[in-house]
N, C-alpha and C. Protein backbone atom coordinates (compact mmCIF):
# COMPACT_ATOMS: atom_id res chain seq x y z
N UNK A 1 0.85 -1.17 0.00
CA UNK A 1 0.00 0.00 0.00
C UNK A 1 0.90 1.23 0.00
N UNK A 2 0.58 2.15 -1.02
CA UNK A 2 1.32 3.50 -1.13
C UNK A 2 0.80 4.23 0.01
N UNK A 3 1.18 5.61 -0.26
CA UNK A 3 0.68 6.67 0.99
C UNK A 3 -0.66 7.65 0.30
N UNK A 4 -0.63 7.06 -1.30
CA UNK A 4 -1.78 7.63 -2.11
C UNK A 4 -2.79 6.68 -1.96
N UNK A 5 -2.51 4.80 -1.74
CA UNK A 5 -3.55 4.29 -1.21
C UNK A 5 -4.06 4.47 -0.41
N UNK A 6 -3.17 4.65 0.94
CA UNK A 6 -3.91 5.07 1.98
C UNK A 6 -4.56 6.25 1.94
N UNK A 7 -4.87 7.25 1.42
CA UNK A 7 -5.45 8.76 1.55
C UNK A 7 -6.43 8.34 0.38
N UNK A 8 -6.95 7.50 -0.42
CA UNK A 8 -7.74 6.77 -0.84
C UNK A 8 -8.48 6.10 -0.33
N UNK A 9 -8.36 5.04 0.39
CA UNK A 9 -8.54 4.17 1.18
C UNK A 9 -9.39 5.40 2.47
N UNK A 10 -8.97 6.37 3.15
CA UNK A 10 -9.61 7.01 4.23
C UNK A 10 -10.87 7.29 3.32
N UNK A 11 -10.56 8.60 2.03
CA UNK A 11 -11.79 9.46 1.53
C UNK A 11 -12.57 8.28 1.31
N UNK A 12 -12.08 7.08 1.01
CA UNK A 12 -13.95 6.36 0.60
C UNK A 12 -14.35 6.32 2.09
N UNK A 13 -13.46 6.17 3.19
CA UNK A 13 -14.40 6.35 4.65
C UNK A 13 -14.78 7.61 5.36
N UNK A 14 -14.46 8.46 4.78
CA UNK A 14 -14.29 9.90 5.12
C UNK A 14 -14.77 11.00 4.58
N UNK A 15 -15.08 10.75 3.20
CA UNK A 15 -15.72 11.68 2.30
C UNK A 15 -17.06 12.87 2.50
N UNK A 16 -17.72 12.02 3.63
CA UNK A 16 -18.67 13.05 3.61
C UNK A 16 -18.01 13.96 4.81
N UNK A 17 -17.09 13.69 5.68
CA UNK A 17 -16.41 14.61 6.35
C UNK A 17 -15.58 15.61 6.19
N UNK A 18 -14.59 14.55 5.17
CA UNK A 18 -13.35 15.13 5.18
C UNK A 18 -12.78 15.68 3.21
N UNK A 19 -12.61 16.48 2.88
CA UNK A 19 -11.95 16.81 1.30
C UNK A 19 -11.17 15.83 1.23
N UNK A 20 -10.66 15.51 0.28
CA UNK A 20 -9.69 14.40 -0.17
C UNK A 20 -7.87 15.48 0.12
N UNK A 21 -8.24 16.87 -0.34
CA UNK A 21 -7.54 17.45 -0.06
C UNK A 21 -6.77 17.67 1.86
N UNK A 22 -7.94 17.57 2.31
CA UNK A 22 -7.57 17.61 3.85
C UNK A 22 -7.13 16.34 4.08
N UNK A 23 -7.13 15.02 3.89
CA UNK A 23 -7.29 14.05 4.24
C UNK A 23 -5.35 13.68 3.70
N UNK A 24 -5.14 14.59 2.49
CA UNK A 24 -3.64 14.23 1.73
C UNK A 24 -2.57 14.89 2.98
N UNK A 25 -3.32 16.65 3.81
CA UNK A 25 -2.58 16.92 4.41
C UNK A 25 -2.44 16.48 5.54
N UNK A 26 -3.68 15.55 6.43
CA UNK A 26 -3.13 15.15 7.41
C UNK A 26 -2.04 13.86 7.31
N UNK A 27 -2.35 13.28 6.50
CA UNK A 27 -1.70 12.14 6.14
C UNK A 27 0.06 12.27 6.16
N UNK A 28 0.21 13.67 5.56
CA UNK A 28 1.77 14.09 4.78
C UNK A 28 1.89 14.88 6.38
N UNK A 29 1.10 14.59 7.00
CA UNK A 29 1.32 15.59 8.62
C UNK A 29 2.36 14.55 9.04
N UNK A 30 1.02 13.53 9.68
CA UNK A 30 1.24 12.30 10.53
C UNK A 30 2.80 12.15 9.98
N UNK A 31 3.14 11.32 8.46
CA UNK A 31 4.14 10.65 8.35
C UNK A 31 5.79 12.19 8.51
N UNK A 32 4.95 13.04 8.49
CA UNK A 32 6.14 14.32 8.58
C UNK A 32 6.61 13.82 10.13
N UNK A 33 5.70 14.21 10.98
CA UNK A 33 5.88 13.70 12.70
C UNK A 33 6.67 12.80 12.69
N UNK A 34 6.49 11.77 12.46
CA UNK A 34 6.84 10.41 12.67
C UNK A 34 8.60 10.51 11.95
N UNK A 35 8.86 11.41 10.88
CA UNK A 35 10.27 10.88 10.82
C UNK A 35 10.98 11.99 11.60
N UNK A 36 10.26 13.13 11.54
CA UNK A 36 10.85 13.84 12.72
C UNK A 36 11.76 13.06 13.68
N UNK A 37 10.59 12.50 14.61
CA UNK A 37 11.13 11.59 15.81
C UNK A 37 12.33 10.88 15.37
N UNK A 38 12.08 9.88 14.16
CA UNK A 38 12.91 9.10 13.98
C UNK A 38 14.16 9.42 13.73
N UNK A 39 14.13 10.92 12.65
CA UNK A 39 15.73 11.53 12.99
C UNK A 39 16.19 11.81 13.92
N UNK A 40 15.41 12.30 14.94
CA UNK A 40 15.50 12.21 16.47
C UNK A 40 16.13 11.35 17.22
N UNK A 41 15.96 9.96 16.73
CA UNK A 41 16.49 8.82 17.57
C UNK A 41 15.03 8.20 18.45
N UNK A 42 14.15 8.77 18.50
CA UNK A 42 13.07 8.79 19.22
C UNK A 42 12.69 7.17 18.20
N UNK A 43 11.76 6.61 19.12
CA UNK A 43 10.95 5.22 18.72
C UNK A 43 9.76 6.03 18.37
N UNK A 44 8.82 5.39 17.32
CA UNK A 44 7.78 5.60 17.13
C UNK A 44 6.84 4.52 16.97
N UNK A 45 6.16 3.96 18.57
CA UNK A 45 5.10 2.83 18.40
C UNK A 45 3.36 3.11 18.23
N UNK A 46 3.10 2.58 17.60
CA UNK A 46 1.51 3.19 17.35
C UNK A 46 0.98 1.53 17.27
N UNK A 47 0.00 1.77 18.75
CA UNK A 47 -0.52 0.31 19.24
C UNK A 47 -1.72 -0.56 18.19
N UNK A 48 -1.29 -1.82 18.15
CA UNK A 48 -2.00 -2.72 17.33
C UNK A 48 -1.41 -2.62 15.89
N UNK A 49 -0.02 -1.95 16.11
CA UNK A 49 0.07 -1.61 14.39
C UNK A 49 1.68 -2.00 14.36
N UNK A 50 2.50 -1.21 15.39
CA UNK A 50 4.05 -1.49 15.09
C UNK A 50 4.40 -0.82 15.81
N UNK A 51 5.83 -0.95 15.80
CA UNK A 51 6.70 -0.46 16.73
C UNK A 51 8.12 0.25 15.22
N UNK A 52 8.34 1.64 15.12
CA UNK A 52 9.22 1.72 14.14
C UNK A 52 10.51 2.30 14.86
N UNK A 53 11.59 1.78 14.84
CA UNK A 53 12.82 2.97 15.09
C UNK A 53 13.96 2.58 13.53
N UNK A 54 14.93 3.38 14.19
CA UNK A 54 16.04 3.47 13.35
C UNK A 54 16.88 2.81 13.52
N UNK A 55 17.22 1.58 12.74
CA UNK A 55 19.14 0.94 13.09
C UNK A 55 20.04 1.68 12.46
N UNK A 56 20.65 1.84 12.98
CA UNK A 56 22.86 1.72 12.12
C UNK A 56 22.99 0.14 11.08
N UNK A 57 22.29 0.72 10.13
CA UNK A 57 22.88 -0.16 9.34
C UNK A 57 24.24 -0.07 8.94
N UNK A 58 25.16 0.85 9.76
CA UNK A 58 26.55 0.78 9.33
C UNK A 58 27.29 -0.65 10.06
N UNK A 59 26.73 -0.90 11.62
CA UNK A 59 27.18 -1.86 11.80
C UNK A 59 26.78 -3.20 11.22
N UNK A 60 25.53 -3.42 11.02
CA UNK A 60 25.26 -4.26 10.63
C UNK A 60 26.14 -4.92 9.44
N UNK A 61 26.09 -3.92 8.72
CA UNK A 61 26.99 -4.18 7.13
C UNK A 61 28.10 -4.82 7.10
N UNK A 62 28.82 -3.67 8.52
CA UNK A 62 30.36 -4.22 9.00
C UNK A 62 30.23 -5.53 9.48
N UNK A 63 29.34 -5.92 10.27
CA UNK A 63 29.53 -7.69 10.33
C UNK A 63 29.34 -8.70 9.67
N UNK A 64 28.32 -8.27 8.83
CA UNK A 64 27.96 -8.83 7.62
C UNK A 64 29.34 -9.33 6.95
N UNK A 65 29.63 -8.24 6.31
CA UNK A 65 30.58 -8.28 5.64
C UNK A 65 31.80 -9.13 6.30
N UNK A 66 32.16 -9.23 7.56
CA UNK A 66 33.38 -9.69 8.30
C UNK A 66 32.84 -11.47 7.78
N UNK A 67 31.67 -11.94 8.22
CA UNK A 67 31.05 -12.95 8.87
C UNK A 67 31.30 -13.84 6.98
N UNK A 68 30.78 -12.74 5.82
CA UNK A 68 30.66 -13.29 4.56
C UNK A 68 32.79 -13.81 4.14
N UNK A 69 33.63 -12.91 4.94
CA UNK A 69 34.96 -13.04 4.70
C UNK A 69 35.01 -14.16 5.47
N UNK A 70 34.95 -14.74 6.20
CA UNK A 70 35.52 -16.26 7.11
C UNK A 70 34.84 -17.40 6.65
N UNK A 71 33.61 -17.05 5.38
CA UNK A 71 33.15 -18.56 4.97
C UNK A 71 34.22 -18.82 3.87
C-alpha cells in the first residue's frame, strides 16, 4: 500500500467529512511527525500496528561483511 492508497482508502471512509484534499494533508502531517522523531532517535510505536525505530545499518553491514569473509 502507497501513501496515495492510503489517503484513498480514508476518503472512501471519510468523504462526507473530510476533502480528499484535507485528508492528503493530514496524512503528509502524521508521516512528517513520525520521521521527525525518527531523525531524532526517538521510537515511534503506534498500538496494534508497530513499533518503528532506526538501526545503524553501518554496523550491521560491517559484520555482515566480516562474517561473509571467514566462509
Amino acid at each position: 500500500m502507497t501513501k496515495d492508497d492510503l489517503i484513498r482508502e480514508l476518503y472512501k471512509n471519510l468523504s462526507e467529512q473530510h476533502t480528499l484534499k484535507d485528508l492528503t494533508v493530514i496524512v503528509d502531517e502524521i508521516f512528517n511527525i513520525m520521521a521527525e522523531k525518527l531523525k531524532k532517535g526517538e521510537e515511534v510505536q503506534l498500538s496494534d500496528f508497530g513499533t518503528f525505530s532506526v538501526a545503524d545499518k553501518t554496523i550491521k553491514s560491517v559484520l555482515r561483511k566480516k562474517v561473509v569473509k571467514k566462509k
